[in-house]
Protein backbone atom coordinates (compact mmCIF):
# COMPACT_ATOMS: atom_id res chain seq x y z
CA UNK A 1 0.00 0.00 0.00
CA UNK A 2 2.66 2.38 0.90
CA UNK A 3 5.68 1.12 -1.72
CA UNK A 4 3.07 1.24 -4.52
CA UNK A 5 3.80 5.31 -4.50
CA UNK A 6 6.79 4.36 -5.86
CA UNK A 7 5.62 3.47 -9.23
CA UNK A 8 4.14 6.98 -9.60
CA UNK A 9 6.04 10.28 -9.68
CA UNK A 10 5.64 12.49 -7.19
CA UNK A 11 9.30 13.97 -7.76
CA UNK A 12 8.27 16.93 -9.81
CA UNK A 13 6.19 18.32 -7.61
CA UNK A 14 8.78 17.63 -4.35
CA UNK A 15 11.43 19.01 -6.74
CA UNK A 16 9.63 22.13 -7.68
CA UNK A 17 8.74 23.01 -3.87
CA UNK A 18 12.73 22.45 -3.16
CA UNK A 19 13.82 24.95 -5.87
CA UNK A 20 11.19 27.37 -4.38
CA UNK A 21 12.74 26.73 -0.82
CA UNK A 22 15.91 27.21 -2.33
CA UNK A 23 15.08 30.62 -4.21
CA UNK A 24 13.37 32.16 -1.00
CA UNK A 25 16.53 31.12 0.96
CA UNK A 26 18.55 33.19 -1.08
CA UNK A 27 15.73 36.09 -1.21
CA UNK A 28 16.02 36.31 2.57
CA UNK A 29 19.40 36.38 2.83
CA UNK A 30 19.62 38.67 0.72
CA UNK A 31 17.09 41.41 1.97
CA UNK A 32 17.25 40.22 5.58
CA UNK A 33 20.87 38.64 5.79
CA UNK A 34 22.26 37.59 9.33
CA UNK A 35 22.49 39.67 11.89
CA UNK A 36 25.12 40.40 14.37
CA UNK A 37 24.41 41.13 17.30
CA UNK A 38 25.56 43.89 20.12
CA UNK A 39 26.31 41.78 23.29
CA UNK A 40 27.97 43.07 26.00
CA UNK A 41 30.58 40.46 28.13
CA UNK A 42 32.29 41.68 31.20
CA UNK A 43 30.77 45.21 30.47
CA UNK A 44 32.60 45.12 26.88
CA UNK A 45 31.25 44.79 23.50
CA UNK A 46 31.90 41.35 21.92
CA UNK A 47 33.54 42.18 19.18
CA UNK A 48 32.67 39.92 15.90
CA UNK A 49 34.90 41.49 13.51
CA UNK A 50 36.84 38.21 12.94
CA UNK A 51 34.07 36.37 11.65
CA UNK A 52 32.83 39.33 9.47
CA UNK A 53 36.00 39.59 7.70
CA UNK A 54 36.27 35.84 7.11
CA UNK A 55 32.80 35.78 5.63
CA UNK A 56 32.96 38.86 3.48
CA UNK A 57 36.69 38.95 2.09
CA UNK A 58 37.50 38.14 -1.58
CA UNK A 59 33.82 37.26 -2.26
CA UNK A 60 33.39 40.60 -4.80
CA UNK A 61 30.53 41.87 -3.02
CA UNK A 62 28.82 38.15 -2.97
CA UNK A 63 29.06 38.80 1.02
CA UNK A 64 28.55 42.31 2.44
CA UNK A 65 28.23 43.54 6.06
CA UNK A 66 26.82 47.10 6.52
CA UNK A 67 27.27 48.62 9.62
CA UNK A 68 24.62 50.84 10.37
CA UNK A 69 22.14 47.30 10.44
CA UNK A 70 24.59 45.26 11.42
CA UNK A 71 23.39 42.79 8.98
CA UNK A 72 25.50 40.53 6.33
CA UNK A 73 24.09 40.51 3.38
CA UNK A 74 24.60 37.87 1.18
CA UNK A 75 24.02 37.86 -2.69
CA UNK A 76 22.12 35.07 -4.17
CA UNK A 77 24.65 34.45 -7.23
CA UNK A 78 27.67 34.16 -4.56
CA UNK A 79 25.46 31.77 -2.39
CA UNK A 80 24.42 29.33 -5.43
CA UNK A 81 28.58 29.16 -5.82
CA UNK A 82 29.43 27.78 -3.11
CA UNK A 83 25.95 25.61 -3.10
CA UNK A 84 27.68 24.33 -6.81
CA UNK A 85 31.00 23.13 -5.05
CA UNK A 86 29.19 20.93 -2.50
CA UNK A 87 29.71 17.14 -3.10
CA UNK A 88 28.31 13.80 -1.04
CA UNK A 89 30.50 10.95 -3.52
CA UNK A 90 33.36 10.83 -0.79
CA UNK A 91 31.13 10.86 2.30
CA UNK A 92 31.17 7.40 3.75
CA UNK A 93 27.55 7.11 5.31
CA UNK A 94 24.97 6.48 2.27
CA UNK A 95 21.49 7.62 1.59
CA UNK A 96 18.36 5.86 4.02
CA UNK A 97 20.60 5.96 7.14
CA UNK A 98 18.92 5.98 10.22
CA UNK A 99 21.19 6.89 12.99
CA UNK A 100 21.08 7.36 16.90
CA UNK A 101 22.35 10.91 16.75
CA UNK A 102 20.88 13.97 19.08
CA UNK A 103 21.51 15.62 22.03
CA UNK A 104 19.26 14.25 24.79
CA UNK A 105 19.75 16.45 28.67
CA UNK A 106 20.18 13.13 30.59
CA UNK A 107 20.53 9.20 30.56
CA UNK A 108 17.28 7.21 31.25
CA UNK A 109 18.04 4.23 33.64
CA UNK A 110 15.97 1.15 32.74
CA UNK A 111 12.94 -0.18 34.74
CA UNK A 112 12.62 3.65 36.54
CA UNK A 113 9.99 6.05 35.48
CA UNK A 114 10.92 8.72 38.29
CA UNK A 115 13.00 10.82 35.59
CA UNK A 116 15.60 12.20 38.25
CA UNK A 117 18.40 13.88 36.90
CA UNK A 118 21.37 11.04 35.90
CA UNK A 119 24.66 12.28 34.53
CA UNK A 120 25.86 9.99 32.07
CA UNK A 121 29.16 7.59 32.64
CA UNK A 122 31.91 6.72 30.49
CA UNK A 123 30.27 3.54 30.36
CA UNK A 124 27.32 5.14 28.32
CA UNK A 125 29.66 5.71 25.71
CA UNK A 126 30.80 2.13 25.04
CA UNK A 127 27.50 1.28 25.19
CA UNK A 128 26.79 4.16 22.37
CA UNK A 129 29.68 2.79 20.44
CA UNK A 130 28.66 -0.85 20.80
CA UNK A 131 25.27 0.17 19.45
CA UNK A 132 26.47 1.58 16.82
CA UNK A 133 29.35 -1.05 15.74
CA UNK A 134 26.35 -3.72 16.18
CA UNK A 135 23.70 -2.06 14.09
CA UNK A 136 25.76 -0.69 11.03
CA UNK A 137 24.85 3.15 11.76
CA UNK A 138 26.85 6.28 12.18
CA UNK A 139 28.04 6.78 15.75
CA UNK A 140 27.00 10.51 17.44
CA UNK A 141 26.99 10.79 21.32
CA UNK A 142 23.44 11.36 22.69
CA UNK A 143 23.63 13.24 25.92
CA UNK A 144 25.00 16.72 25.92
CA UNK A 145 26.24 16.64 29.74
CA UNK A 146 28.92 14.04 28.21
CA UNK A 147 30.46 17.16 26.53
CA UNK A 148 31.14 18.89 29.59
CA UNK A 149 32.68 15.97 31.57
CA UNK A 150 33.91 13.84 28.75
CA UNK A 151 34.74 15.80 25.84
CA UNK A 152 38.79 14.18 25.05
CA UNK A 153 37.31 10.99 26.80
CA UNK A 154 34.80 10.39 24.24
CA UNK A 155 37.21 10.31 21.04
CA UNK A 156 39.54 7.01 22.74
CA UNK A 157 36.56 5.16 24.01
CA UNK A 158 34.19 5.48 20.95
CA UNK A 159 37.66 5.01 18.18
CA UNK A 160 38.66 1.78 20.34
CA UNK A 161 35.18 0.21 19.45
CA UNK A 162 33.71 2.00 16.55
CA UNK A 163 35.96 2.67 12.89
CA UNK A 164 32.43 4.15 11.35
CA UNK A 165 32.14 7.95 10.75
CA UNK A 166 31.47 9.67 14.66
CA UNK A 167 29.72 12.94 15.57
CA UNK A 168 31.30 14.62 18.06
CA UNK A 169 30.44 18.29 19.95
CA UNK A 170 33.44 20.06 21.14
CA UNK A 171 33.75 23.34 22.75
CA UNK A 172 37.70 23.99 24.03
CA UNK A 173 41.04 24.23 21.71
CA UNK A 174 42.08 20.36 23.63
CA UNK A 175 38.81 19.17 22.00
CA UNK A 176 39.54 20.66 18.62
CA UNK A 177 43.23 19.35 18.77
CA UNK A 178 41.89 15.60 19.68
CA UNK A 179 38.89 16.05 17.02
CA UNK A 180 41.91 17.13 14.48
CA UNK A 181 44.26 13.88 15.70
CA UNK A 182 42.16 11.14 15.05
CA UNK A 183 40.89 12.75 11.56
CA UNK A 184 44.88 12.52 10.68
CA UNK A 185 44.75 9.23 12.51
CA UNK A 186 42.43 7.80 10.08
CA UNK A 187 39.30 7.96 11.37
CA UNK A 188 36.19 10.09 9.94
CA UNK A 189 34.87 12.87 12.86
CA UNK A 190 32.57 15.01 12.15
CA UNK A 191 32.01 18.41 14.41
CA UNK A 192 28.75 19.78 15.27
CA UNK A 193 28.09 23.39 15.68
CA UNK A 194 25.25 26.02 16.25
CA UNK A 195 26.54 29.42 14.97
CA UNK A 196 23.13 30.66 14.64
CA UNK A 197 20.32 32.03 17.24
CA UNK A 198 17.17 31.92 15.43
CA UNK A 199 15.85 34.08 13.88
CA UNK A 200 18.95 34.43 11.37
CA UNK A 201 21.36 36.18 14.02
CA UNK A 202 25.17 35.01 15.05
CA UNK A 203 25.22 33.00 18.37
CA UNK A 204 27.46 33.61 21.19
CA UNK A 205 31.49 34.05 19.73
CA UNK A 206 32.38 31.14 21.86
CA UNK A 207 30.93 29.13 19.59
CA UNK A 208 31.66 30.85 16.42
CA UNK A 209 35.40 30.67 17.52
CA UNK A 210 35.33 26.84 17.94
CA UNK A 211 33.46 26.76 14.38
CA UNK A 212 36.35 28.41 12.66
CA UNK A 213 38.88 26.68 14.45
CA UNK A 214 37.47 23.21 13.35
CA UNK A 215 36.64 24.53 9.59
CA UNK A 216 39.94 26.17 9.35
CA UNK A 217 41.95 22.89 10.00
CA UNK A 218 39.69 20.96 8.05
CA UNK A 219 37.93 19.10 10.37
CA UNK A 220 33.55 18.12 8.21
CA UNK A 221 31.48 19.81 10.42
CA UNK A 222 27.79 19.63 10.77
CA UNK A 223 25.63 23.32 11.22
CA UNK A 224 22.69 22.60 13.84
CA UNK A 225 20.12 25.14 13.14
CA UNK A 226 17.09 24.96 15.02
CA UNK A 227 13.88 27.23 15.18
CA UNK A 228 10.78 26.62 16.56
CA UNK A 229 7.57 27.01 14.74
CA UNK A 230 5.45 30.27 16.52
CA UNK A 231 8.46 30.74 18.63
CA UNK A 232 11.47 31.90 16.91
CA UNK A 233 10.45 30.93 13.64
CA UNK A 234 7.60 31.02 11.39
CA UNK A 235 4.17 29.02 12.66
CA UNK A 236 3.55 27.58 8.92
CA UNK A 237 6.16 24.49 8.17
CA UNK A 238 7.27 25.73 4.77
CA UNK A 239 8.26 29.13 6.85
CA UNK A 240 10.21 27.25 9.68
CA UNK A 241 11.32 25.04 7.37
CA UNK A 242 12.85 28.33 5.07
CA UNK A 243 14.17 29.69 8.21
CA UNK A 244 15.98 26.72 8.83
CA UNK A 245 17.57 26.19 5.42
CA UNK A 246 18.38 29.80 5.07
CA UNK A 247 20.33 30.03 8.39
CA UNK A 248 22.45 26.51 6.84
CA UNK A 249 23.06 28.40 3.56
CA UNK A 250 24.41 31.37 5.58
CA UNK A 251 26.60 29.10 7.73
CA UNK A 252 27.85 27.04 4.49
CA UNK A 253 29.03 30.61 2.97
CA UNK A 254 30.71 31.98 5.91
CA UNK A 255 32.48 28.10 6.27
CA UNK A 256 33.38 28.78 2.84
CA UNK A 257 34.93 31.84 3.32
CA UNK A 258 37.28 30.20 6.10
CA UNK A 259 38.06 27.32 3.88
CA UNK A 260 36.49 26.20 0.86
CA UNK A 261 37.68 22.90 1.15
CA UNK A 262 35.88 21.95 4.41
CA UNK A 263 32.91 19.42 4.53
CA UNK A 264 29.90 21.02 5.67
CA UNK A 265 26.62 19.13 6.50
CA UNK A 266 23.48 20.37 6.69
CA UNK A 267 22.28 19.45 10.27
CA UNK A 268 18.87 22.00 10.04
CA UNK A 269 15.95 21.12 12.60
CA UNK A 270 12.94 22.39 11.82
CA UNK A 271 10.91 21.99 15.29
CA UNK A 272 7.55 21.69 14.89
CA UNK A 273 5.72 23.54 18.36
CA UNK A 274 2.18 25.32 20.01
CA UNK A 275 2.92 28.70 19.97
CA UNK A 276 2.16 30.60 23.36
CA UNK A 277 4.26 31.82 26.73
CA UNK A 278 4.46 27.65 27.45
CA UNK A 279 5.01 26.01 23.87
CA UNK A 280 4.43 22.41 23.74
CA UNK A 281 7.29 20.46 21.22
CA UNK A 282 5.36 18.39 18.42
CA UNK A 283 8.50 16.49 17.07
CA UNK A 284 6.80 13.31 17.08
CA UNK A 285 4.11 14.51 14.47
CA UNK A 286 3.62 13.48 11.32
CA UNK A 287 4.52 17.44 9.78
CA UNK A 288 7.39 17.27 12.25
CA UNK A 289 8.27 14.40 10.14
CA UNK A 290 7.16 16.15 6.80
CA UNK A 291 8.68 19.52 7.55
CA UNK A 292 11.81 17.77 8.31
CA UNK A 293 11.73 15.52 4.97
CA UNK A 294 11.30 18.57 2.94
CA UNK A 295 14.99 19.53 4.23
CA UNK A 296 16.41 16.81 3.98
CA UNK A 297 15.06 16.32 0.37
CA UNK A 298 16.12 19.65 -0.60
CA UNK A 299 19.73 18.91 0.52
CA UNK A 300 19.59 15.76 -1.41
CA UNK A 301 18.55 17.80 -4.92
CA UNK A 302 21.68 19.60 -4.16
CA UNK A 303 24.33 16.96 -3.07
CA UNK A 304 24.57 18.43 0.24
CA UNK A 305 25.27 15.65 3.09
CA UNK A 306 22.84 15.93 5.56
CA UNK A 307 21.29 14.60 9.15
CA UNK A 308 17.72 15.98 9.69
CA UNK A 309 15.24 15.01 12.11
CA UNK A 310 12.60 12.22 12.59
CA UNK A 311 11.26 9.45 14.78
CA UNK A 312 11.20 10.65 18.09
CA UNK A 313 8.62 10.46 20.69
CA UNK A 314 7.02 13.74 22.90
CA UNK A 315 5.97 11.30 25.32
CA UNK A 316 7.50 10.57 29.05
CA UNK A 317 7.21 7.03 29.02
CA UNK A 318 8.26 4.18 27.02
CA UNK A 319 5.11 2.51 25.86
CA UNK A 320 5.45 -0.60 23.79
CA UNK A 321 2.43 -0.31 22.07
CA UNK A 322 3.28 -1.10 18.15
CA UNK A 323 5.99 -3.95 17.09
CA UNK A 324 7.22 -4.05 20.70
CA UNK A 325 8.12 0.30 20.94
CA UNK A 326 6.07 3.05 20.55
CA UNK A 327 3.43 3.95 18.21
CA UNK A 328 4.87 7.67 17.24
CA UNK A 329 8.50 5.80 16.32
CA UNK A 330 6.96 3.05 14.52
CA UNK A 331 4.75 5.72 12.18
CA UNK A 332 7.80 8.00 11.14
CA UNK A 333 9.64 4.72 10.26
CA UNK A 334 7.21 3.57 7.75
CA UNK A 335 7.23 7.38 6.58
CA UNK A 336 10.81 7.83 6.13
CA UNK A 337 11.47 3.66 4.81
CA UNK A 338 8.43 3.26 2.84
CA UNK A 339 7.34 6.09 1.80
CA UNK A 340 9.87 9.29 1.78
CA UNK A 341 12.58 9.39 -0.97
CA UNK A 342 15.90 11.39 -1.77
CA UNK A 343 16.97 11.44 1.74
CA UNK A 344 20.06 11.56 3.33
CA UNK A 345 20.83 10.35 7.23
CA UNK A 346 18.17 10.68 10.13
CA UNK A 347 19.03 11.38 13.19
CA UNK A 348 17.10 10.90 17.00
CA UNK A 349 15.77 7.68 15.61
CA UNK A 350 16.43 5.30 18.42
CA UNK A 351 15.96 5.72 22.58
CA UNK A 352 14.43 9.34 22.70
CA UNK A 353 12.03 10.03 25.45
CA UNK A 354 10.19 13.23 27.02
CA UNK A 355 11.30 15.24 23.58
CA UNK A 356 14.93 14.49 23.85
CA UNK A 357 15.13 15.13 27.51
CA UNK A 358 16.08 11.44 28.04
CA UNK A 359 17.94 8.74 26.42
CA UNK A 360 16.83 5.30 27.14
CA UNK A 361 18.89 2.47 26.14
CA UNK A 362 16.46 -0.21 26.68
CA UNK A 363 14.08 1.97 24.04
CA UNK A 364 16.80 2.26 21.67
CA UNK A 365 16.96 -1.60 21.25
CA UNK A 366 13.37 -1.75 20.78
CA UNK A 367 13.25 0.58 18.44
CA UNK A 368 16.15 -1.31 16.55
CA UNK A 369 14.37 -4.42 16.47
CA UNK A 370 11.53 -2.62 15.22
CA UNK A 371 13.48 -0.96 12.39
CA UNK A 372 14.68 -4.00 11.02
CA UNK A 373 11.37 -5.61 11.11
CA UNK A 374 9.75 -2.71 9.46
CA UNK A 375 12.95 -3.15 6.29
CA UNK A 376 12.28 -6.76 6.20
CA UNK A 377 8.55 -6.39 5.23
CA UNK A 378 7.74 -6.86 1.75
CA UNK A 379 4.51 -5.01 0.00
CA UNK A 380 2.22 -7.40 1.62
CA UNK A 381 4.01 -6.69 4.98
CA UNK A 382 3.56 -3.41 5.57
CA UNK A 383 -0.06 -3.57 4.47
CA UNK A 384 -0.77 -6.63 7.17
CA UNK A 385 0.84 -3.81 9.68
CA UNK A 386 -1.72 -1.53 8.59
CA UNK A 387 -4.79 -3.91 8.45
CA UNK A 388 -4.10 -4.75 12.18
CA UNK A 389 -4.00 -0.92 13.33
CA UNK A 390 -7.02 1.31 12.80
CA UNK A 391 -5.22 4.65 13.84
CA UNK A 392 -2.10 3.71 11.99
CA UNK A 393 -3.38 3.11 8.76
CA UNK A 394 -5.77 6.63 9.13
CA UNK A 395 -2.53 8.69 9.77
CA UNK A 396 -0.98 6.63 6.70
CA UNK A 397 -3.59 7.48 4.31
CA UNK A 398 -3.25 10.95 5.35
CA UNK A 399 0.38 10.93 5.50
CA UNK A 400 0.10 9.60 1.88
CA UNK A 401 -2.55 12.54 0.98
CA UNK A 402 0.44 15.22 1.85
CA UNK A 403 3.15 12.80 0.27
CA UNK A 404 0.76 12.75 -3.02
CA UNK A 405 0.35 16.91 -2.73
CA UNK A 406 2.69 18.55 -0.35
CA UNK A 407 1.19 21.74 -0.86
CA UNK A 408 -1.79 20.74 1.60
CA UNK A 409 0.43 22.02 4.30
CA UNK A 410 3.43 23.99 2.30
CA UNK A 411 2.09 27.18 2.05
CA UNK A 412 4.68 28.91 0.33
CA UNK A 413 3.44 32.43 0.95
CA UNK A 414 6.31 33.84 -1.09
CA UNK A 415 6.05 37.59 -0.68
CA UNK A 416 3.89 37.52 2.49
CA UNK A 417 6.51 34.86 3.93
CA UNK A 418 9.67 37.28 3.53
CA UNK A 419 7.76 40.08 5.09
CA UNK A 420 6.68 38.82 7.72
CA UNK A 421 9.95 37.12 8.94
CA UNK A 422 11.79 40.94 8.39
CA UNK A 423 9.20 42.50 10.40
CA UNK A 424 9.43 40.03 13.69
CA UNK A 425 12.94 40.60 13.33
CA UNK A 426 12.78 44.08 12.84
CA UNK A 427 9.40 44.98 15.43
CA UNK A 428 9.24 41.95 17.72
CA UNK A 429 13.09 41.14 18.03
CA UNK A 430 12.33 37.76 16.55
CA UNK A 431 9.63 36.84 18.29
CA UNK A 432 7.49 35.20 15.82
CA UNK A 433 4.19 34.90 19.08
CA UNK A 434 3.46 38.49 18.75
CA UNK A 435 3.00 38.95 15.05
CA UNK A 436 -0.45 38.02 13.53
CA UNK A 437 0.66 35.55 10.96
CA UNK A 438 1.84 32.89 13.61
CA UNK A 439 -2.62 33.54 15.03
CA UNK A 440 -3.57 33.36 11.49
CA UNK A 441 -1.95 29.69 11.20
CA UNK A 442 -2.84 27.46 13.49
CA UNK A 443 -4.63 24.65 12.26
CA UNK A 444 -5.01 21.68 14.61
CA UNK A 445 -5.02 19.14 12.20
CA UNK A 446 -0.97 19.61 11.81
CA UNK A 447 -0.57 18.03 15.49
């Protein structure tokens, strides 16, 4: 039921709302750019004049800062340029790979549903590695206190195990250095970064610094972008999703301007949310899922590598209600196996609880087993799968409605769209709550 979409072509019409994703991109960094910010640290102005003159040197105008906005502008010839020179053939991890990657706050201890507060151990990152060496899948740590407490720790444990391509975060020059040993050692690493604060504005120069530093010495890094829908992003998903492509674009041209020869991949996360003072996170949702796809598929027309998100849970608790894990998991992996194509890697596909507040290893292995049931299932499979779940199959069929005509929930909005982000920026400092575009677009049926 759901591999017979393959014999028709839906590519045109995926392809054509790509090239429009890609054109707005470029529109908004162009009359919007990035802006840098005036922060203040020890009661002195940070000073970002380093990473200005990286990105706009020798690009002939295709990168321009002006001063009185404090906005780089970027030109939409000089940003299809360095699109042009991107390349996947030499990247080892190929298309359809579902990984374990994310950043969860804390490690989930089996049999307990109290949810304190556990620190992760060294030993949580043999049993990462193990998981990954075991299941044929890229290897990316999945707690972010392990960067504080084990960030040189985690390159010998993980390398010992694991000879697969590894994500690692670092944030101090002994964590570049170690990143930058075992890449001349051999080994694949991959850096992640988030240079951006949403909406399209430079993070904290911490940050930026260890960006350059990693892209200078030639280390692939991976550009985490992430705004939320109503928050600080646009409500509508071809709007958050824009935002979030637009902010990679930005980060690939000011990598670029470092050193060309770098490997950047396209890490965007859309985040699907309720708008409001108390926004609840819908990344288990089916447009989570599509908003996401649309990214990744976009990256794909381009021969960008990339890791987007899908196949997470917003729930607390680990419920094994479908094929032994739970029910939101099991739907985005029939979306993105059966159904999605012209992907790259997935990420926060295995062990994800409480919207990545916990990692659970125990879920991870279900979900595992579930994966591999789900790819062993022929035609008839899936649709026995289907048969014996009345809510599954409805959110299929629906799933395949969008899949069929993605325009049902990409609104492109092209003018409106590049307004209205320029104004929150402008009016509402980036919040996207108190303009009337995020009221106008709340529809439900999304969630």
């Amino acid at each position: 039921m759901i591999k017979r979409l393959r014999q028709k072509d839906y590519g045109n019409l995926w392809n054509r709302l790509a090239r429009n994703l890609i054109y707005d991109a470029k529109e908004l960094l162009l009359y919007c750019g990035i802006s840098v910010p005036s922060r203040m640290q020890d009661g002195t102005p940070v000073d970002y004049s380093e990473i200005i003159q990286l990105t706009t040197r020798g690009t002939e105008y295709g990168a321009i800062y002006d001063p009185n906005t404090r906005r780089i502008h970027f030109e939409p010839g000089y940003i299809q340029s360095v699109i042009d020179q991107a390349y996947r053939f030499d990247f080892p991890i190929l298309d359809r790979a579902f990984g374990p990657g994310g950043i969860a706050g804390f490690i989930h201890k089996p049999k307990e549903n109290d949810y304190d507060l556990k620190d992760p151990e060294l030993n949580h990152i043999l049993k990462q590695a193990m998981l990954a060496k075991e299941n044929d899948m890229p290897f990316s740590f999945v707690c972010a206190r392990q960067l504080g407490q084990y960030e040189i720790e985690q390159f010998a444990v993980t390398a010992n195990i694991y000879s697969g391509p590894k994500f690692f975060f670092v944030a101090t020059e002994a964590g570049i250095q170690e990143a930058e040993a075992y890449r001349e050692a051999g080994h694949y690493i991959v850096t992640g970064h988030t240079i951006f604060s949403s909406p399209l504005t430079l993070s904290f120069k911490e940050s930026i610094d260890v960006f350059v530093q990693c892209v200078t010495r030639q280390i692939p890094a991976m550009l985490v972008t992430q705004p939320f829908s109503g928050q600080n992003g646009p409500m509508t998903p071809y709007g958050i999703a824009l935002l979030a492509l637009a902010e990679f674009f930005a980060g690939m041209a000011i990598a670029f301007g470092i050193n060309p020869d770098t490997k950047i991949i396209n890490g965007a996360y859309p985040t699907m949310c309720t708008p409001g003072k108390n926004p609840v996170l819908k990344i288990g949702s089916v447009v989570h899922n599509f908003t996401n796809y649309l990214v990744a598929f976009t990256s794909r027309l381009l021969d960008i590598a990339s890791i987007q998100s899908g196949c997470t849970i917003e729930g607390t608790d680990h419920n094994k209600e479908l094929l032994e894990t739970d029910y939101q998991t099991i739907r985005a992996m029939i979306l993105w196996e059966d159904m999605f194509e012209g992907w790259h890697m997935l990420r926060h596909c295995y062990g994800f609880l409480n919207d990545l507040a916990f990692f659970s290893f125990e879920k991870a292995e279900d979900d595992i087993a579930a994966l591999r049931h789900i790819q062993s299932l022929d035609d008839n499979g899936i649709a026995s799968v289907l048969a014996n779940n009345v809510r599954l199959n409805r959110d299929i069929q629906k799933a395949e409605m969008i899949y069929q005509n993605p325009e049902l929930i990409f609104k492109r909005e092209k003018d409106t769209l590049l307004e209205v982000i320029i104004e929150t920026i402008d009016t509402f400092n980036g919040d996207f709550g108190n303009h009337d575009h995020t009221l106008k677009n709340i529809p439900q049926e999304w969630f």
